[in-house]
Protein backbone atom coordinates (compact mmCIF):
# COMPACT_ATOMS: atom_id res chain seq x y z
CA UNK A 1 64.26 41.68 -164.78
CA UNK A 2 60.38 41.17 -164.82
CA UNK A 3 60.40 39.71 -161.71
CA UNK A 4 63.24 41.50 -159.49
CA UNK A 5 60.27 44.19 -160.07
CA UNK A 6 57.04 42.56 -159.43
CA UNK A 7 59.19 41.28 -155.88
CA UNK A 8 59.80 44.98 -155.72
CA UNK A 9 56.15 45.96 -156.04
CA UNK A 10 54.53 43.17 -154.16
CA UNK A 11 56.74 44.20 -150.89
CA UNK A 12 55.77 47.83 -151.70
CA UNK A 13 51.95 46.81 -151.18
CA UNK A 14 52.71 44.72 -148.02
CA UNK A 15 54.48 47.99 -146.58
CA UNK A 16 52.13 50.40 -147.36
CA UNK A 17 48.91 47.86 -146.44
CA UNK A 18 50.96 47.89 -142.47
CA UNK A 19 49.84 49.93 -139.74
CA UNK A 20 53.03 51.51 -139.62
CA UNK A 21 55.20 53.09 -142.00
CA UNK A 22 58.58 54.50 -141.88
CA UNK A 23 59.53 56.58 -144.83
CA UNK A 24 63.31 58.85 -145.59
CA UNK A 25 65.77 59.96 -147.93
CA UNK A 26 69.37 59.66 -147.06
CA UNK A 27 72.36 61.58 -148.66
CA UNK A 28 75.44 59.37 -148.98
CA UNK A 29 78.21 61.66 -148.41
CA UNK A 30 81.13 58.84 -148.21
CA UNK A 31 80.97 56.00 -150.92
CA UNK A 32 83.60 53.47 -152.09
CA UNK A 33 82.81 51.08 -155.12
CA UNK A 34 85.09 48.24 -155.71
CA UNK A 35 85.53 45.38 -158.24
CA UNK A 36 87.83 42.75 -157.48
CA UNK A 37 89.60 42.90 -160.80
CA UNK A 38 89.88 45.43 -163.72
CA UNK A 39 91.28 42.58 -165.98
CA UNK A 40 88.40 42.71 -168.49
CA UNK A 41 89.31 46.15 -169.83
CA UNK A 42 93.06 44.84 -169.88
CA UNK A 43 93.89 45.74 -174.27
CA UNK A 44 97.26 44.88 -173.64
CA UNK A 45 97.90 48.86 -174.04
CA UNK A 46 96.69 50.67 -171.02
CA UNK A 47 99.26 49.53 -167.96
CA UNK A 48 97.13 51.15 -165.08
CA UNK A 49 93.65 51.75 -164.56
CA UNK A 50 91.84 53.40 -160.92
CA UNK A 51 87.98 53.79 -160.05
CA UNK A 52 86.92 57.50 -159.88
CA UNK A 53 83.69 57.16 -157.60
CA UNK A 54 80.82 60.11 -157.77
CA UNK A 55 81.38 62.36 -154.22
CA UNK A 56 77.57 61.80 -153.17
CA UNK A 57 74.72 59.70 -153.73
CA UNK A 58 70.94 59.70 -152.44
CA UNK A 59 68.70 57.17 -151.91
CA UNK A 60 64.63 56.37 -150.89
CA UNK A 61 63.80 53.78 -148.35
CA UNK A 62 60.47 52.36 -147.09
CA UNK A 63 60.22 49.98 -143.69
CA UNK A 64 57.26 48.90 -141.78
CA UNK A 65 57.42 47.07 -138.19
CA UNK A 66 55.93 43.81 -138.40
CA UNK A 67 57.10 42.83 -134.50
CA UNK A 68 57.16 45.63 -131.91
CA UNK A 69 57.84 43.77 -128.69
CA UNK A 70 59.36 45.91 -125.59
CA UNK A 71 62.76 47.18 -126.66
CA UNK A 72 62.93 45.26 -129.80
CA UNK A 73 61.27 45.90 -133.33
CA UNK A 74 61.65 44.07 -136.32
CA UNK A 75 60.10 44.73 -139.77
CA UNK A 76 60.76 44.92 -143.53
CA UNK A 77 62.24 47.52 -146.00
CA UNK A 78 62.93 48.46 -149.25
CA UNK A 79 65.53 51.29 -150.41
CA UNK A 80 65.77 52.33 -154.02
CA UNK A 81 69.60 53.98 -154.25
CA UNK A 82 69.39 56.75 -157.26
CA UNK A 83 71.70 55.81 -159.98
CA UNK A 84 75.20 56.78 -159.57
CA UNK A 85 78.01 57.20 -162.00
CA UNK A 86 81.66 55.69 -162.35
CA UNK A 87 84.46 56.80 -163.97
CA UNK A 88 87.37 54.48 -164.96
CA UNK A 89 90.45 56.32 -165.53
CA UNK A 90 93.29 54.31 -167.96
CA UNK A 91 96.67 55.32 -167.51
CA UNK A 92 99.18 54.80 -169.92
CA UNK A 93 103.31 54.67 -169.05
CA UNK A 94 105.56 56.87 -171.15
CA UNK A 95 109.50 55.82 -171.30
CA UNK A 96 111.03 58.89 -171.75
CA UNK A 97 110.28 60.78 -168.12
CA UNK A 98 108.98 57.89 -166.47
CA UNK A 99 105.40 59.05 -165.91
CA UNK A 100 101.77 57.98 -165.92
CA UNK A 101 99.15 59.83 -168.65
CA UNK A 102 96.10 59.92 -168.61
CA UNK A 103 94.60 57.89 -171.77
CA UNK A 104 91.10 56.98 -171.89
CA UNK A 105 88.07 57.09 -169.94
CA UNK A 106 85.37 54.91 -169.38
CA UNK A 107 81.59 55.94 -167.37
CA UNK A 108 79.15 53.26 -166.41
CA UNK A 109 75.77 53.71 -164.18
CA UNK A 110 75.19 51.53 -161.79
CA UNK A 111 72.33 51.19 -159.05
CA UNK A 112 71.17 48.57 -156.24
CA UNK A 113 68.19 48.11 -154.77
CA UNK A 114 68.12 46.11 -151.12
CA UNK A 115 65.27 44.57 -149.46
CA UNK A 116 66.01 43.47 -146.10
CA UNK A 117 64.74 42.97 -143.01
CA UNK A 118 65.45 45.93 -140.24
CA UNK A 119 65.77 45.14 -136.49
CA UNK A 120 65.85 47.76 -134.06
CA UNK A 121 66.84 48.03 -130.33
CA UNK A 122 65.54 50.80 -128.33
CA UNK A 123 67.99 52.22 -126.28
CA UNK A 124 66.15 52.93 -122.72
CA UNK A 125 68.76 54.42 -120.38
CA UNK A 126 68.99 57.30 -123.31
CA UNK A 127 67.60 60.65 -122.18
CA UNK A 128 66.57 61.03 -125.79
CA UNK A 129 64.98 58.04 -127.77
CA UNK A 130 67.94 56.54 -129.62
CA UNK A 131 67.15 53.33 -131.94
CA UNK A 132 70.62 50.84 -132.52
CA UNK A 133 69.41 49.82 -136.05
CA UNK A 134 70.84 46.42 -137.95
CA UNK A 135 69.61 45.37 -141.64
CA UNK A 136 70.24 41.91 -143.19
CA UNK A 137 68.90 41.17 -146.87
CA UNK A 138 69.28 40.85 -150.41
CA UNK A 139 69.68 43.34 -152.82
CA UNK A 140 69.55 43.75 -156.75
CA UNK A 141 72.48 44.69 -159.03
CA UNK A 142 71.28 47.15 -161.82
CA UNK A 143 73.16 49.33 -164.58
CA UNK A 144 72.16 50.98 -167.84
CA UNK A 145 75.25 51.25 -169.14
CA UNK A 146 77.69 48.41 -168.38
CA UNK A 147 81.52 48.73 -169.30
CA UNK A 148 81.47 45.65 -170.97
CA UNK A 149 78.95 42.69 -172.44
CA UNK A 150 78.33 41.42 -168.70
CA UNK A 151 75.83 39.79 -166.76
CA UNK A 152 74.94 41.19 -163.05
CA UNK A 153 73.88 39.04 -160.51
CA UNK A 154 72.52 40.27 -157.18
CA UNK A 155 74.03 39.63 -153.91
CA UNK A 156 73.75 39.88 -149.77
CA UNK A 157 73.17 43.55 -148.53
CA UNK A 158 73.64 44.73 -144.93
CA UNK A 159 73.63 48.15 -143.13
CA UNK A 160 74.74 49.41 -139.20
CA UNK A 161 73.20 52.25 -137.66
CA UNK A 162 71.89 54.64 -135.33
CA UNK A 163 68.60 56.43 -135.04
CA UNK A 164 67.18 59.40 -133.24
CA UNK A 165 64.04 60.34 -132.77
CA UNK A 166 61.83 63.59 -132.50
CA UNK A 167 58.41 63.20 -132.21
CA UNK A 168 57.03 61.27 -135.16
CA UNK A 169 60.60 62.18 -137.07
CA UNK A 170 63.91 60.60 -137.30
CA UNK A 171 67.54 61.66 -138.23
CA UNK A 172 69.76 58.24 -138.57
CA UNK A 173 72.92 57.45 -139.68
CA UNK A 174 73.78 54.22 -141.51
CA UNK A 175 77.01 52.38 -142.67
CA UNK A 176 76.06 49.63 -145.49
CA UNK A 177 77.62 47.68 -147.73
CA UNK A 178 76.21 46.07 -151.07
CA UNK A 179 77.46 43.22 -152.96
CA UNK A 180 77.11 41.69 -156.34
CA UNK A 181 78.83 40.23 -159.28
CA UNK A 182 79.50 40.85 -162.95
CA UNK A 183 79.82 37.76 -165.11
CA UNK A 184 82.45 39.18 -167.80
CA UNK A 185 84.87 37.02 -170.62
CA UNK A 186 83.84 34.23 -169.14
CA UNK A 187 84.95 35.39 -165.52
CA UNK A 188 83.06 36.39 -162.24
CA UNK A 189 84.24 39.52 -160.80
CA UNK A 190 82.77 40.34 -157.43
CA UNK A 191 81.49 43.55 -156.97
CA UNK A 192 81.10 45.79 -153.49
CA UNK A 193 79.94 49.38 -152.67
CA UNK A 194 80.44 50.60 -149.51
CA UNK A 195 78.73 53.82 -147.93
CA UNK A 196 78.14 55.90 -145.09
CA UNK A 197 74.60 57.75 -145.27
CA UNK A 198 72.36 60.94 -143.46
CA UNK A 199 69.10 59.49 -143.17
CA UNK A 200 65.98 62.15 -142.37
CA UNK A 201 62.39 60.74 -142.09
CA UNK A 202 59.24 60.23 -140.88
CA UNK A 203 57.49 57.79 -138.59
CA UNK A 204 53.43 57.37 -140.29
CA UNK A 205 50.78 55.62 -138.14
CA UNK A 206 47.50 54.87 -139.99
CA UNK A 207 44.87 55.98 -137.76
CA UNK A 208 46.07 58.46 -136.05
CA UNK A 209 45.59 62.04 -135.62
């Protein structure tokens, strides 16, 4: 864990020690979580069991250009997602009318954190300055309160987008997906979070006035 945050802090310097810096916080208004398998809380006595995901989300990202050349930029980032919360819902199956109760639930907090590297493609024919936007990296797989005795390994991040600019601010909207996997009982269960975010930020130039 000691290291997943000195990586953390060491890209942190190398952004903020750039000439540029591009800094937001986006509201995730659509989210899906999945895990490949619910068979680790299988007791033998709950037949039935659904993900309940939290509505919203937020998150804080940092990325600096390292390449500006003509229509293409390419650069690093960082984006710390705000912990979100889970709900596991256990259904249980009654004989006598056939139906499904609720029977237990279970919450969990999970978080990831990507680094990636961003590429952008200015879009010239735009009468506005519109930004196609593509990240590829790696993030981390956190929680603070795991369902079950489980390890969490980190996995491949990647996000889709669009941004538009006003001045030295920026509205964008992003589709990304996160990946990772929890080591439970012996088994690997991959793990996947899926979410479309609002994106408002700023564009800061060292140096200028």
């Amino acid at each position: 864990m000691a290291i997943k945050y000195m990586c953390l802090f060491v890209l942190f310097v190398l952004c903020v020690s750039l000439s540029a810096i591009d800094v937001g916080v986006k509201y995730d208004f659509i989210r899906q979580y999945h895990i490949s398998s619910l068979d680790f809380l299988n007791d033998g006595y709950y037949d039935r069991k659904v993900i309940e995901n939290d509505k919203f989300g937020y998150s804080f990202f940092l990325e600096c250009p390292v390449v500006d050349y003509k229509y293409l930029k390419a650069g690093l980032g960082i984006e710390y997602q705000y912990p979100r919360t889970n709900t596991i819902i256990s259904y249980s199956y009654n004989d006598w009318d056939y139906h499904y109760y609720v029977s237990r639930y279970n919450y969990y907090d999970y978080n990831f954190i990507p680094v990636y590297v961003t590429n952008r493609l200015n879009l010239p024919f735009s009468t506005v300055k519109l930004e196609l936007l593509c990240n590829l990296g790696y993030n981390f797989y956190l929680s603070s309160n795991r369902l079950v005795d489980s390890d969490l390994e980190d996995g491949l991040y990647c996000g889709v987008g669009i941004n538009l600019y006003y001045k030295n601010a920026f509205a964008r909207i992003i589709y990304e997906v996160d990946n990772g996997i929890m080591d439970a009982d012996t088994k690997e269960y991959k793990v996947r979070n899926e979410q479309i975010g609002l994106s408002l930020g700023l564009n800061l130039v060292k140096g200028s006035e």
